[in-house]
PDB file of N, CA and C in Angstrom:
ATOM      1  N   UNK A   1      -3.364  16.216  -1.057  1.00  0.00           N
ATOM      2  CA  UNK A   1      -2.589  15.033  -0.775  1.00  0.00           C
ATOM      3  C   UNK A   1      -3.368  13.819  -1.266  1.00  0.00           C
ATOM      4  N   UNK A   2      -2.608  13.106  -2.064  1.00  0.00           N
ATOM      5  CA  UNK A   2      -3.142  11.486  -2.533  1.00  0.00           C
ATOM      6  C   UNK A   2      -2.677  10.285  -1.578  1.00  0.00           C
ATOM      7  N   UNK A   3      -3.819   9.755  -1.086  1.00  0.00           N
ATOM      8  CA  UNK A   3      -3.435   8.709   0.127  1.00  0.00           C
ATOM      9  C   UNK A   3      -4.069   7.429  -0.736  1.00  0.00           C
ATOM     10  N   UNK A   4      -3.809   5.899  -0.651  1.00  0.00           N
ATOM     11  CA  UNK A   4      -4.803   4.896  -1.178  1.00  0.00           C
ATOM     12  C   UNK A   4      -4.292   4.195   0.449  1.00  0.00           C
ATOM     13  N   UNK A   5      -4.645   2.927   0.562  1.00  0.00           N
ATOM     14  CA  UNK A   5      -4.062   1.679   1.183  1.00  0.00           C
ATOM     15  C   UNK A   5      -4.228   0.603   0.428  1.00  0.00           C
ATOM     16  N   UNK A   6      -3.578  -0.421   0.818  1.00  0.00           N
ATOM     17  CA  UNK A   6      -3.406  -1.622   0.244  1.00  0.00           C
ATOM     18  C   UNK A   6      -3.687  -2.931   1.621  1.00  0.00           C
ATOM     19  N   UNK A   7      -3.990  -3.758   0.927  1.00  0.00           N
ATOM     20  CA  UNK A   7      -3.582  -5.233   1.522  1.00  0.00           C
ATOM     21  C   UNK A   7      -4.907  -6.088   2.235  1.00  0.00           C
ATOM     22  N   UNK A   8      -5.933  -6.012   1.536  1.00  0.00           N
ATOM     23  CA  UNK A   8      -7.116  -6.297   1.261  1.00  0.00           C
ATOM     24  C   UNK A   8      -7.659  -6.468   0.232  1.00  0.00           C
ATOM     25  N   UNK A   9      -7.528  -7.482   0.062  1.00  0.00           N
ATOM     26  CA  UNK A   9      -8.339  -8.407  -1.039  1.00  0.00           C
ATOM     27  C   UNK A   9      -9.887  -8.746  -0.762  1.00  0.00           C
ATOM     28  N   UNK A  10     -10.678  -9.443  -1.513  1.00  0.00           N
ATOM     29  CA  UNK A  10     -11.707  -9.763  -1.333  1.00  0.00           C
ATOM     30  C   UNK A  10     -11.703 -11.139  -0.687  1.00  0.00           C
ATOM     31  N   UNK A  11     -11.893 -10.917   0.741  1.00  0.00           N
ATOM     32  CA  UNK A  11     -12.147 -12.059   1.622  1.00  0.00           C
ATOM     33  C   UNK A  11     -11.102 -12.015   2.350  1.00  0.00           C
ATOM     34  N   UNK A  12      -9.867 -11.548   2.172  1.00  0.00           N
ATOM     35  CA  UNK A  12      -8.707 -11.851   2.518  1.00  0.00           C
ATOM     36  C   UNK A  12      -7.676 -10.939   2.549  1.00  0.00           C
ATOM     37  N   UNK A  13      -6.850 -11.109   3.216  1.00  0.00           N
ATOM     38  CA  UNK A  13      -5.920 -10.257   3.687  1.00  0.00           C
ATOM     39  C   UNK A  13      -4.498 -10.677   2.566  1.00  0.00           C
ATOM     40  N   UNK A  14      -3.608  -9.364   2.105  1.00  0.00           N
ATOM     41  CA  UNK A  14      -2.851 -10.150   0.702  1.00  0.00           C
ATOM     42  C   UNK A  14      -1.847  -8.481   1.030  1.00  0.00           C
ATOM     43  N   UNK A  15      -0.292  -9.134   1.526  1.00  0.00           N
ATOM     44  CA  UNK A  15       0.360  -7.946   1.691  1.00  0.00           C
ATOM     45  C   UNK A  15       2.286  -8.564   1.056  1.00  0.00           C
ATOM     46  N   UNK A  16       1.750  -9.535  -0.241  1.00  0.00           N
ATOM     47  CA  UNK A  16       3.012  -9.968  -0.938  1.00  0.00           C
ATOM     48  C   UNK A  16       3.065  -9.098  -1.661  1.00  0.00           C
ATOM     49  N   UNK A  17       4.351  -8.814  -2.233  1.00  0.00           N
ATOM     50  CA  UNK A  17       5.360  -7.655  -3.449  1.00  0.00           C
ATOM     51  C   UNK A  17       3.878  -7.550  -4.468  1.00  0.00           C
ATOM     52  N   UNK A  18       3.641  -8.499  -5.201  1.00  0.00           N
ATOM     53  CA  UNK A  18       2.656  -8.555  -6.051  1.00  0.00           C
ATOM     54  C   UNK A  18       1.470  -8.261  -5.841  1.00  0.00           C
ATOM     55  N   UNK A  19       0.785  -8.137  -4.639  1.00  0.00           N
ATOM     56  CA  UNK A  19      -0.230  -7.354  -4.650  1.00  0.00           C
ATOM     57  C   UNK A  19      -0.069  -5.835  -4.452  1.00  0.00           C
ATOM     58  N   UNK A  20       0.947  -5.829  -3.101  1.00  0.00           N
ATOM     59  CA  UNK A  20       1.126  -3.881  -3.272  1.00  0.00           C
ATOM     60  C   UNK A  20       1.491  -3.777  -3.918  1.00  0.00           C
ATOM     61  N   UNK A  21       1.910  -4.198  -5.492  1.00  0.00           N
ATOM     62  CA  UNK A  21       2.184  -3.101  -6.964  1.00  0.00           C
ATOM     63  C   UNK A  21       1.356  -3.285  -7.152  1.00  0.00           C
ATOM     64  N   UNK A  22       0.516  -4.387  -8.013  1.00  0.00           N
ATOM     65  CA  UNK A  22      -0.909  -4.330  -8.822  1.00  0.00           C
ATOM     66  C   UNK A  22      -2.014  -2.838  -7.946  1.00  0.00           C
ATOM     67  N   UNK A  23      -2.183  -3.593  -6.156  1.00  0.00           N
ATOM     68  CA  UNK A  23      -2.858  -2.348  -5.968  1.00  0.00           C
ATOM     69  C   UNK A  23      -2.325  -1.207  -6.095  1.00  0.00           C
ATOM     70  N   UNK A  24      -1.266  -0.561  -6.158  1.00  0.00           N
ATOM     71  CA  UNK A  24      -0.634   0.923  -6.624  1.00  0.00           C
ATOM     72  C   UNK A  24      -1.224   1.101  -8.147  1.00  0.00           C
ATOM     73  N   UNK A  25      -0.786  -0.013  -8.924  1.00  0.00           N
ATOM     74  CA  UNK A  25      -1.108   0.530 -10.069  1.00  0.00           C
ATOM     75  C   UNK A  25      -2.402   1.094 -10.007  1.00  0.00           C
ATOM     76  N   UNK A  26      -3.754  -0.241  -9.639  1.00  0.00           N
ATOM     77  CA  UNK A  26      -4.929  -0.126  -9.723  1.00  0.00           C
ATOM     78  C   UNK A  26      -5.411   1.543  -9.165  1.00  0.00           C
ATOM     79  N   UNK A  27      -4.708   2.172  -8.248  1.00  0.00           N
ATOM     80  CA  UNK A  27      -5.504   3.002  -7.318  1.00  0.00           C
ATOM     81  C   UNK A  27      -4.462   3.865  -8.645  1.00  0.00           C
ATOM     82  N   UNK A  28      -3.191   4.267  -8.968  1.00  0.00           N
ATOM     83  CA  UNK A  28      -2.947   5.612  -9.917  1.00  0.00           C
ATOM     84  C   UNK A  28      -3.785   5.440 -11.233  1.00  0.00           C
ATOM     85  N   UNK A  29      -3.916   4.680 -11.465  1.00  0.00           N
ATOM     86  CA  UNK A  29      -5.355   4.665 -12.715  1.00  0.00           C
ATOM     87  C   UNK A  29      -6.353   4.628 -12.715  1.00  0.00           C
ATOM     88  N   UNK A  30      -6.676   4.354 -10.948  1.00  0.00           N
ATOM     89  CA  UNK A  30      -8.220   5.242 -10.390  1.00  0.00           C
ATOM     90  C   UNK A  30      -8.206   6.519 -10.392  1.00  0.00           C
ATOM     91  N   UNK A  31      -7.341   6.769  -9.674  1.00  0.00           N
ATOM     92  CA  UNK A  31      -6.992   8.668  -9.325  1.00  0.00           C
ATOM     93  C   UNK A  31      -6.803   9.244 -10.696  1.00  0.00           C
ATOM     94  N   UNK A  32      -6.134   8.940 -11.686  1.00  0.00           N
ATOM     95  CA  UNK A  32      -5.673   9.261 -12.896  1.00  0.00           C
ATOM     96  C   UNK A  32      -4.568  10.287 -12.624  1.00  0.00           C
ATOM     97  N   UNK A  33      -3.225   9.549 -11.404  1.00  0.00           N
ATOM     98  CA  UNK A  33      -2.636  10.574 -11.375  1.00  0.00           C
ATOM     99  C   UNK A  33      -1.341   9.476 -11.415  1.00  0.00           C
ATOM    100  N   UNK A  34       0.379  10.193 -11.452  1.00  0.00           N
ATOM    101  CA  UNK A  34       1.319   9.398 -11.679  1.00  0.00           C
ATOM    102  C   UNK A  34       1.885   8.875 -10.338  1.00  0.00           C
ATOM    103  N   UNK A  35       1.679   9.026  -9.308  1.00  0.00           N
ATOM    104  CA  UNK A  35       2.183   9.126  -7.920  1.00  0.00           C
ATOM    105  C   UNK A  35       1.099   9.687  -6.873  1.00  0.00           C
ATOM    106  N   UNK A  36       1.450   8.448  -5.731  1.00  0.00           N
ATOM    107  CA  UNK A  36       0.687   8.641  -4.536  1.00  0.00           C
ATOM    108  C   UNK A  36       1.526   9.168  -3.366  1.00  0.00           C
ATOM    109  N   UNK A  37       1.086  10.120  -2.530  1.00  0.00           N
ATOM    110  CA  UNK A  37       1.964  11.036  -1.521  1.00  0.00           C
ATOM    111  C   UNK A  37       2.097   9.900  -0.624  1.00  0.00           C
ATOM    112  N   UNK A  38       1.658   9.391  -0.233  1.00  0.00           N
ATOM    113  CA  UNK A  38       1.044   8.027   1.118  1.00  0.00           C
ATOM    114  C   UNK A  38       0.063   6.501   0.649  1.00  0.00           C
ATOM    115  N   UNK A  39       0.918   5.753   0.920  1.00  0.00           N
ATOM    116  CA  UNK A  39       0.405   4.467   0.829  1.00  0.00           C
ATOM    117  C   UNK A  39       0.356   4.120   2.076  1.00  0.00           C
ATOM    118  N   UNK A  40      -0.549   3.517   2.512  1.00  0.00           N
ATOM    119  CA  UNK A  40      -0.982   2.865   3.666  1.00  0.00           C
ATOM    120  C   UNK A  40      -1.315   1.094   4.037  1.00  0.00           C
ATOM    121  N   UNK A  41      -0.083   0.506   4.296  1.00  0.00           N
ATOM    122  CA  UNK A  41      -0.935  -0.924   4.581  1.00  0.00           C
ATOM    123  C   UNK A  41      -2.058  -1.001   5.836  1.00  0.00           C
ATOM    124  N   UNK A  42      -3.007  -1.543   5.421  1.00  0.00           N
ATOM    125  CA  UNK A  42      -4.549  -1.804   5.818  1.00  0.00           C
ATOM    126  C   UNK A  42      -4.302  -3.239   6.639  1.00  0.00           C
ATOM    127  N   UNK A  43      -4.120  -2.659   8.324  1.00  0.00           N
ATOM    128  CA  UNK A  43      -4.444  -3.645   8.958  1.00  0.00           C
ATOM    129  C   UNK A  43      -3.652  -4.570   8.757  1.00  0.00           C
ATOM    130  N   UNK A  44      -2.401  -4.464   8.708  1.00  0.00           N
ATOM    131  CA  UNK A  44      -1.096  -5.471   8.541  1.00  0.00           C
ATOM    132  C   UNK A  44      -0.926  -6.759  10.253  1.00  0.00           C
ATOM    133  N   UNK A  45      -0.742  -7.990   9.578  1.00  0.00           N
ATOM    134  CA  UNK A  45      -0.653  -8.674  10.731  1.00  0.00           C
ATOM    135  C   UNK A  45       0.355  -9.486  11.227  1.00  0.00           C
ATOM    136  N   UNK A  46       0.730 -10.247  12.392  1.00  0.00           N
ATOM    137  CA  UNK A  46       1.853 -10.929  12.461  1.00  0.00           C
ATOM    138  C   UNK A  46       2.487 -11.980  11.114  1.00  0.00           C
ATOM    139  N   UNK A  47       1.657 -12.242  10.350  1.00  0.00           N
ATOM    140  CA  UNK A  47       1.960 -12.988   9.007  1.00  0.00           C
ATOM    141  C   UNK A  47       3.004 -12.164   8.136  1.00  0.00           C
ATOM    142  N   UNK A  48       3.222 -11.119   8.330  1.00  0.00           N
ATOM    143  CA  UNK A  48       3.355  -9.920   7.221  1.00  0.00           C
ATOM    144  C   UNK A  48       4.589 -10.643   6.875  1.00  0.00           C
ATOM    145  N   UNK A  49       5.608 -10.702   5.654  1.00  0.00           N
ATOM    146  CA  UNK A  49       6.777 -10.473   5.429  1.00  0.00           C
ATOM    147  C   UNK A  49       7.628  -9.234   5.589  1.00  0.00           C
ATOM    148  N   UNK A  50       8.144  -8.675   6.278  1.00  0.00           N
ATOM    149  CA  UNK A  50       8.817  -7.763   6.215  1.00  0.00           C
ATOM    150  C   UNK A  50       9.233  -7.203   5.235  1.00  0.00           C
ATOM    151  N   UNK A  51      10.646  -8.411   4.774  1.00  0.00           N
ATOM    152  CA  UNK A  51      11.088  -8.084   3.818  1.00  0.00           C
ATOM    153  C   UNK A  51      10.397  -8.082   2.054  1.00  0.00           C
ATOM    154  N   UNK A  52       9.681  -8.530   1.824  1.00  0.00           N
ATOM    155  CA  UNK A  52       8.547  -8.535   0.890  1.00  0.00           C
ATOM    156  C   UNK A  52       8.044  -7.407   0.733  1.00  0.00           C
ATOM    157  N   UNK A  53       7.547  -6.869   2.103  1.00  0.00           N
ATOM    158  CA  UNK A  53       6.512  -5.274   2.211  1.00  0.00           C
ATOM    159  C   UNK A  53       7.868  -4.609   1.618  1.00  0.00           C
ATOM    160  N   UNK A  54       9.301  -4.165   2.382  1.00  0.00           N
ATOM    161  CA  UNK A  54      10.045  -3.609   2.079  1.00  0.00           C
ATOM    162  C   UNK A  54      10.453  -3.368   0.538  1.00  0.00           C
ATOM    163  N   UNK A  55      10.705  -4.562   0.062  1.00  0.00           N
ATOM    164  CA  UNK A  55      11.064  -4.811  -0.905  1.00  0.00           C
ATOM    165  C   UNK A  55      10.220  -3.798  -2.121  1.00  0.00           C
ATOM    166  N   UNK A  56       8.702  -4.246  -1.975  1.00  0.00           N
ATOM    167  CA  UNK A  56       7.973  -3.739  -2.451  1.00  0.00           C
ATOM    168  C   UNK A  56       7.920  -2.139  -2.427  1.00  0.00           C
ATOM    169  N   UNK A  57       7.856  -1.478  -1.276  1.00  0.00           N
ATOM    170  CA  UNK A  57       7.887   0.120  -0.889  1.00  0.00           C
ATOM    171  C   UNK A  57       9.220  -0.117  -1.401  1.00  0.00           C
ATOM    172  N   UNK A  58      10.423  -0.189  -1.676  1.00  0.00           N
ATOM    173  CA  UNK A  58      11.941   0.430  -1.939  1.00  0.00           C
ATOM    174  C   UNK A  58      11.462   0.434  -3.496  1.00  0.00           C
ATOM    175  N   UNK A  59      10.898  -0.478  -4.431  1.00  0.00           N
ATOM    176  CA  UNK A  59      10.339   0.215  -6.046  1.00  0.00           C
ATOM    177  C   UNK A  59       9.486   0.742  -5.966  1.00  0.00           C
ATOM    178  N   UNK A  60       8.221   1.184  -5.164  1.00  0.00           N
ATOM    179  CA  UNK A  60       7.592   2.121  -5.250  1.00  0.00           C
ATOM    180  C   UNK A  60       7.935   3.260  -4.964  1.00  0.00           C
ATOM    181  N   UNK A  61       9.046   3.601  -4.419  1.00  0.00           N
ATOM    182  CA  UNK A  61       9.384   4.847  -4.094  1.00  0.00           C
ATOM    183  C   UNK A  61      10.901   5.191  -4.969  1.00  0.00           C
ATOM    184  N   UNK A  62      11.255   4.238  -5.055  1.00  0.00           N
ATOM    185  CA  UNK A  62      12.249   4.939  -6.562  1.00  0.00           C
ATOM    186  C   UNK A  62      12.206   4.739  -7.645  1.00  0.00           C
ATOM    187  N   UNK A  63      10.514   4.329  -7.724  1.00  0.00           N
ATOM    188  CA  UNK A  63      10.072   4.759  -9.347  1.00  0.00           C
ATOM    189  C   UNK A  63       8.993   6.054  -9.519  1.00  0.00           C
ATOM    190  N   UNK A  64       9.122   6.313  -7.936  1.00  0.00           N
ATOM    191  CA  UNK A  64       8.175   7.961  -8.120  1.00  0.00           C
ATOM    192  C   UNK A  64       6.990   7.439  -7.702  1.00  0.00           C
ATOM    193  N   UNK A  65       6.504   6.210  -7.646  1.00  0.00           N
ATOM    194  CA  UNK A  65       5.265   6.178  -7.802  1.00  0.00           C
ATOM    195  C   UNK A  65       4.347   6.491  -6.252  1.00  0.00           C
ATOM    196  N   UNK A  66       5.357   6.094  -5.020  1.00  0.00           N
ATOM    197  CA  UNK A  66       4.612   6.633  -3.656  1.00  0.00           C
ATOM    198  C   UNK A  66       5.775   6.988  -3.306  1.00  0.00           C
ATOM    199  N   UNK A  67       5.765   8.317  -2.528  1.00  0.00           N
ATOM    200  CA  UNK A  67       6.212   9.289  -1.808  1.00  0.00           C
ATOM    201  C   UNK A  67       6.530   8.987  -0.327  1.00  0.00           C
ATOM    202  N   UNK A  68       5.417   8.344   0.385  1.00  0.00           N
ATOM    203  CA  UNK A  68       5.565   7.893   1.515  1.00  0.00           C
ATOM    204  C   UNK A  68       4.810   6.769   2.113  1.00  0.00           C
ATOM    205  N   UNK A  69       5.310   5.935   3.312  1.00  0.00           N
ATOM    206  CA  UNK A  69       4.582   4.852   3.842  1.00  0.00           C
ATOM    207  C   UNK A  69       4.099   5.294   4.941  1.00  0.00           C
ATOM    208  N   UNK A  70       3.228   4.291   5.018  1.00  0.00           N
ATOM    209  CA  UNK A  70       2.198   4.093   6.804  1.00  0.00           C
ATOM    210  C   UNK A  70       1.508   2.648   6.601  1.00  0.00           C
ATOM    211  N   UNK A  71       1.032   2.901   8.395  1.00  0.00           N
ATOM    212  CA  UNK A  71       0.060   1.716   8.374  1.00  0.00           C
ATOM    213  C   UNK A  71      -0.810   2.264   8.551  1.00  0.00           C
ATOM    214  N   UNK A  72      -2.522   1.600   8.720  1.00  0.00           N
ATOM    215  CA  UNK A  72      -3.675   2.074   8.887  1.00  0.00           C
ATOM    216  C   UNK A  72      -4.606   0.877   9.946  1.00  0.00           C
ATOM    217  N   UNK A  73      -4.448   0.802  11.137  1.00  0.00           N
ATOM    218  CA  UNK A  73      -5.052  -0.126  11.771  1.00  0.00           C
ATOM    219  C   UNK A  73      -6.453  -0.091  12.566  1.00  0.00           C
ATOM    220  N   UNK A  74      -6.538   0.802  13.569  1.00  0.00           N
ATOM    221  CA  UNK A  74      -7.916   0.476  13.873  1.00  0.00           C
ATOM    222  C   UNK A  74      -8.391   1.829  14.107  1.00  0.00           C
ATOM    223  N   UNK A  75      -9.640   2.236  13.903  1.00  0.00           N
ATOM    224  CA  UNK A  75     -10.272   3.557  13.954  1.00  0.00           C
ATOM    225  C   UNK A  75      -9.936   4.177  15.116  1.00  0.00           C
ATOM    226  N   UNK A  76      -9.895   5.387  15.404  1.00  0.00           N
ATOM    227  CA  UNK A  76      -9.765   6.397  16.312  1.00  0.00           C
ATOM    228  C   UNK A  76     -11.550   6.299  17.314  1.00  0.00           C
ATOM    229  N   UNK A  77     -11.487   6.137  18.108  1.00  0.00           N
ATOM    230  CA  UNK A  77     -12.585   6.345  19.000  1.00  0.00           C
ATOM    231  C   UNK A  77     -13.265   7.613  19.156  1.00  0.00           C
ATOM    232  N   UNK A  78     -14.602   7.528  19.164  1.00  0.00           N
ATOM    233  CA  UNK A  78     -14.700   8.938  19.390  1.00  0.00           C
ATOM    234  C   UNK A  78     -15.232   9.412  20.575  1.00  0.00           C
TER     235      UNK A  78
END
């Protein structure tokens, strides 16, 4: 299974249309593969756009390129 997350920038938190594609692209031409099973936004906050995130996941997923969504927020305790 291919997982990345998104929405972390350097210094900053960045969860507009235009960054979750650039980071999709960036991470399938890390992996060197055509599609990610799971994308994960990283720590998403009351700022978020909804419809923006949406927007964004509805072409990533009917251009093949992610399979599925999640969020990823705070570590599991051990």
């Amino acid at each position: 299974m291919l997982q990345s997350k998104c929405g972390i920038r350097k210094g900053e938190f960045d969860f507009s249309k235009q960054h979750i594609l650039e980071a999709v692209e960036g991470s399938l031409k890390r992996l060197g593969t055509e599609y990610l099973d799971v994308l994960l936004l990283h720590r998403p906050d009351a700022l978020v756009e909804p419809a923006e995130v949406a927007e964004a996941f509805g072409s990533l997923q009917s251009s093949g390129k992610v399979r599925a969504f999640g969020v990823a927020t705070e570590p599991v305790p051990d």
